[in-house]
N, C-alpha and C. Protein backbone atom coordinates (compact mmCIF):
# COMPACT_ATOMS: atom_id res chain seq x y z
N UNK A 1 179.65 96.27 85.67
CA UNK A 1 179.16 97.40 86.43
C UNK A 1 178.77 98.55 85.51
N UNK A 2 179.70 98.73 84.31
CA UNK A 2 179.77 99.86 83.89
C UNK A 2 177.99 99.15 82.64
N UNK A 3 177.67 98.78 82.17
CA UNK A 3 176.74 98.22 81.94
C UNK A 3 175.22 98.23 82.62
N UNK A 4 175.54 98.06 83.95
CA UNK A 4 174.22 98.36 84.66
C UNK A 4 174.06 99.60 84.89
N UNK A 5 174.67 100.17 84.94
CA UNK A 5 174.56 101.72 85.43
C UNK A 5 174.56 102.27 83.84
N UNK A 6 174.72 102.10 82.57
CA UNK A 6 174.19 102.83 81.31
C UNK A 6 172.54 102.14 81.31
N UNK A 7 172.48 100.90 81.55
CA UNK A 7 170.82 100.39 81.65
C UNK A 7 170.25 100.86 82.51
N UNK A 8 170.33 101.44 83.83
CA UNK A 8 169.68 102.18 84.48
C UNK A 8 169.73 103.55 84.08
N UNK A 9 170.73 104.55 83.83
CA UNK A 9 170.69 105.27 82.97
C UNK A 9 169.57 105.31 81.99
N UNK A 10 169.59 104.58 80.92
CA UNK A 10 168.31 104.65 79.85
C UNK A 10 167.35 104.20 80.33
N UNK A 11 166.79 103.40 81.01
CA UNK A 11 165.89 103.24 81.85
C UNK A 11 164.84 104.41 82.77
N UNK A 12 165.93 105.28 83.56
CA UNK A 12 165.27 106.72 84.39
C UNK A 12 165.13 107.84 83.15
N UNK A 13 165.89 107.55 81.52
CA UNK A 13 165.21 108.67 81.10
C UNK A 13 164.11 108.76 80.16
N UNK A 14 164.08 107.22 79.69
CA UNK A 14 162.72 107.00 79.41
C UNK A 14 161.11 106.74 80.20
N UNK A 15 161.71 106.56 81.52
CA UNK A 15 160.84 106.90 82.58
C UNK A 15 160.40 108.64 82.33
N UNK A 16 160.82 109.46 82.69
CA UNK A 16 160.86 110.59 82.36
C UNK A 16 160.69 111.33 81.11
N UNK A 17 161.03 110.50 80.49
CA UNK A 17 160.72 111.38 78.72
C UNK A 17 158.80 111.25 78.79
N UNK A 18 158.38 109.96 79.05
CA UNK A 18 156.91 110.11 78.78
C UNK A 18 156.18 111.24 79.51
N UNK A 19 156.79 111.71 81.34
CA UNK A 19 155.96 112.71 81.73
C UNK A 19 156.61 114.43 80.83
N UNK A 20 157.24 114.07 80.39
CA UNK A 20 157.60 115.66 79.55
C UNK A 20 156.63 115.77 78.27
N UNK A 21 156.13 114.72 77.80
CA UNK A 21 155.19 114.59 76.70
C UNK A 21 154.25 114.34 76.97
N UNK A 22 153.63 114.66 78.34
CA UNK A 22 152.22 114.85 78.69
C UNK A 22 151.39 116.05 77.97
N UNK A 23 150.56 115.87 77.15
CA UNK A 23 150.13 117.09 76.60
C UNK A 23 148.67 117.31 76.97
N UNK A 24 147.88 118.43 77.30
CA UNK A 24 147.07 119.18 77.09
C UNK A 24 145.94 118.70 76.25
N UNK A 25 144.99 118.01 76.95
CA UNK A 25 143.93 117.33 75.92
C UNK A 25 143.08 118.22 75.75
N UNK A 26 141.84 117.97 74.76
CA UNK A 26 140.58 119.08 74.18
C UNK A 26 139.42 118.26 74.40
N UNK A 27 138.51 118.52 74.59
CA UNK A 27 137.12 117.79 74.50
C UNK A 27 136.43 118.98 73.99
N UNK A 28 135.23 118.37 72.90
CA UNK A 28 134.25 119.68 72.63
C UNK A 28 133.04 118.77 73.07
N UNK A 29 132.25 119.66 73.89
CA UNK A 29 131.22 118.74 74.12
C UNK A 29 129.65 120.22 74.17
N UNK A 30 128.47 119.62 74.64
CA UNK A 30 127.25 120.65 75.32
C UNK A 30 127.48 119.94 76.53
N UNK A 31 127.38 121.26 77.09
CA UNK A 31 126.94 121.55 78.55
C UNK A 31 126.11 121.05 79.33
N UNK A 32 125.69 120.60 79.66
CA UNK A 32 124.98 119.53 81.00
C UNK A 32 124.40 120.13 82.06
N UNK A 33 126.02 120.47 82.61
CA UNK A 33 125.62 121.25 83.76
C UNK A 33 126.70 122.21 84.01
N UNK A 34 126.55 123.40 84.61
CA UNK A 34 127.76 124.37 85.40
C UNK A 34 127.10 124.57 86.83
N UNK A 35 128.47 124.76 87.17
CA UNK A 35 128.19 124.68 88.78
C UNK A 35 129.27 125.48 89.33
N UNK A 36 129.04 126.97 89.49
CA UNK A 36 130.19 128.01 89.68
C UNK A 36 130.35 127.89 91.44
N UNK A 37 129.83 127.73 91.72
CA UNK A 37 129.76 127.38 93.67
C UNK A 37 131.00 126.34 93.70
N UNK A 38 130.63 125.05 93.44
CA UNK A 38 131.47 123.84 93.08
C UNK A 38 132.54 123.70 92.29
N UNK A 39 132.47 124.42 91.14
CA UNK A 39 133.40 125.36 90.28
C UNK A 39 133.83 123.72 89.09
N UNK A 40 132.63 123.26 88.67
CA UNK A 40 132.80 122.16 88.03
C UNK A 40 131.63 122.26 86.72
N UNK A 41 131.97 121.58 85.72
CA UNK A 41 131.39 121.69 84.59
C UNK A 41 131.15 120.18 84.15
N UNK A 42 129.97 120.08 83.70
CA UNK A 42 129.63 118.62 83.08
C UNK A 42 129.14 118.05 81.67
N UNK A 43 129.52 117.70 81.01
CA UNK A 43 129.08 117.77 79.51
C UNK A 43 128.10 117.23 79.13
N UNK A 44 127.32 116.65 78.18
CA UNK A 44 126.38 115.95 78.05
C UNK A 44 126.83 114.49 77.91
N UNK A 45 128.16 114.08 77.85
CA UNK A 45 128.40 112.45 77.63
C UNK A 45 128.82 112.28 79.30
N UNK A 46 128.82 112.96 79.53
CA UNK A 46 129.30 112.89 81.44
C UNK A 46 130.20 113.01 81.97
N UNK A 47 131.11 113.44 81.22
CA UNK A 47 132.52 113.90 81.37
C UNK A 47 132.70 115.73 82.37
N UNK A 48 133.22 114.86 83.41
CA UNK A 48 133.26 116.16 84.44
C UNK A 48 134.34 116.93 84.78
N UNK A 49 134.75 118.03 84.56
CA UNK A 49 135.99 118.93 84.70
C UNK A 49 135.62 119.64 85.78
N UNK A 50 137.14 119.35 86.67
CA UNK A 50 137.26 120.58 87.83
C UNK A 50 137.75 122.08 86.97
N UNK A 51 136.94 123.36 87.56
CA UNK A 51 137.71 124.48 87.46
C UNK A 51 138.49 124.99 88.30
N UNK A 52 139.54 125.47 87.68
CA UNK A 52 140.30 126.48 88.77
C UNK A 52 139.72 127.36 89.61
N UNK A 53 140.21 128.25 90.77
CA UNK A 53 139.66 128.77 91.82
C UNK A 53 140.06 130.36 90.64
N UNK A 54 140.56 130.49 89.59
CA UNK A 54 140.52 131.72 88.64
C UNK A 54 140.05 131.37 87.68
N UNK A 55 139.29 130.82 87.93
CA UNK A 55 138.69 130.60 86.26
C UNK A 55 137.23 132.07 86.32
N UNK A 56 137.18 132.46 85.09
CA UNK A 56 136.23 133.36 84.73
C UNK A 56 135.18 132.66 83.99
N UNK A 57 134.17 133.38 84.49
CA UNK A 57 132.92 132.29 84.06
C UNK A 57 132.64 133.25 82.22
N UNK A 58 132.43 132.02 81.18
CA UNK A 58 132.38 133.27 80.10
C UNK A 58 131.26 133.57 79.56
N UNK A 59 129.71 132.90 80.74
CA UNK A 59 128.51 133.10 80.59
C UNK A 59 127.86 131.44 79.60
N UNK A 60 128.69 130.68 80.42
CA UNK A 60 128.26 129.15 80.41
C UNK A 60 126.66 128.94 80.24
N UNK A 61 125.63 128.29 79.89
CA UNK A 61 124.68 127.81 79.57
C UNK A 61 124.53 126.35 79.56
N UNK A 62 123.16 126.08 79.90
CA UNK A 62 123.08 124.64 79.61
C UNK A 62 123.04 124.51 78.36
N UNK A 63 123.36 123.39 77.47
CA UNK A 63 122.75 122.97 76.29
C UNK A 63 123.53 124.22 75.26
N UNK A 64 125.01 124.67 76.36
CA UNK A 64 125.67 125.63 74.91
C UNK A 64 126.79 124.53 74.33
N UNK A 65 127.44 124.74 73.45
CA UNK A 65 128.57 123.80 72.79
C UNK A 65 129.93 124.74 73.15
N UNK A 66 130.45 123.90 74.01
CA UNK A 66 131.99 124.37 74.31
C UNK A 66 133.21 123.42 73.89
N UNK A 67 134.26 124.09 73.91
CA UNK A 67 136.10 123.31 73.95
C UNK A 67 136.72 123.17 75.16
N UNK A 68 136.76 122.33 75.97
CA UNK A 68 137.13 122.52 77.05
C UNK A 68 138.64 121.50 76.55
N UNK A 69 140.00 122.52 77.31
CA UNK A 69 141.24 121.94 77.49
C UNK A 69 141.43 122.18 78.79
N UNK A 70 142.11 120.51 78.54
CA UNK A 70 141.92 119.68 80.46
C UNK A 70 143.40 118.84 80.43
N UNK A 71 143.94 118.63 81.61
CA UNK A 71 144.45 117.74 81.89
C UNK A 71 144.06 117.07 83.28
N UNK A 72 144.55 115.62 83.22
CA UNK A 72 144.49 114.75 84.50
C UNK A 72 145.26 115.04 85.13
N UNK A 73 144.42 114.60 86.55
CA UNK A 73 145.46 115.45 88.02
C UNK A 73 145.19 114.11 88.93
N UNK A 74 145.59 112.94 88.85
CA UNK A 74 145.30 111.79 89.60
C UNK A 74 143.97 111.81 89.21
N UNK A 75 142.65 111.23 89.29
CA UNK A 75 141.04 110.72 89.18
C UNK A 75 140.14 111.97 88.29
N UNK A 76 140.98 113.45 88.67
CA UNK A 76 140.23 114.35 88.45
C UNK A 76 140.56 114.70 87.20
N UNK A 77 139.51 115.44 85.76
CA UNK A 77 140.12 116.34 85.23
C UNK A 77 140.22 117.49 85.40
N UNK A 78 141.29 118.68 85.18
CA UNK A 78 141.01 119.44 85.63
C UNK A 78 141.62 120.72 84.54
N UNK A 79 139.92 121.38 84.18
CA UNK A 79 140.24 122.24 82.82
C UNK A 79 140.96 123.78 83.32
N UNK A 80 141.49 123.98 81.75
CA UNK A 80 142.44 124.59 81.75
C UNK A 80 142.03 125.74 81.25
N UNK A 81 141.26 125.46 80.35
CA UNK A 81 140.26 126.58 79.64
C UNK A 81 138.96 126.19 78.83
N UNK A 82 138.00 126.86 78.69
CA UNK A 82 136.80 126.67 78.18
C UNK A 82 136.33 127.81 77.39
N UNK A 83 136.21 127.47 76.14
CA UNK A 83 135.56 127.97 75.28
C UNK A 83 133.95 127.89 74.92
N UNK A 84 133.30 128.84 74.50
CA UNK A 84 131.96 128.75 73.60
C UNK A 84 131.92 128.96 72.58
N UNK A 85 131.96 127.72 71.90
CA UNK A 85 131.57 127.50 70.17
C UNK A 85 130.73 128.04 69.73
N UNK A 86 130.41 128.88 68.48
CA UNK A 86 129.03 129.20 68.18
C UNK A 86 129.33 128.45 66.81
């Protein structure tokens, strides 16, 4: 008994250790498309980020070079912040 219950034990906390080391990805890509209505951004390889309902627009362009940090939210990404590279 005392056996199954330390293997389940290590079991639920390595379940759990991987979502604590979810980290914060980066993509640098050009711009494609912005779409402040829709509140979504598209890069030129086709990679599409949801924005937040606070996100500040920082005068996005097509064809500018940005950093966008994103994480996955189930299907969606959804950025965290966006930069313009010069």
């Amino acid at each position: 008994m005392r056996t199954l219950f330390a293997s389940a034990a290590l079991a639920a906390t390595l379940a759990t250790s991987s979502i604590a080391f979810a980290a914060v990805q980066h993509a640098t890509g050009t711009v494609k498309a912005f779409d402040n209505k829709a509140m979504t951004l598209t890069l030129n390889d086709g990679s599409m980020y949801s924005l937040p309902a606070t996100f500040k627009d920082p005068g996005l362009k097509t064809g500018e070079k940005v950093r966008v940090s994103w994480d996955q939210s189930g299907q969606r990404k959804m950025a965290e912040r966006v930069i313009i590279l010069k």
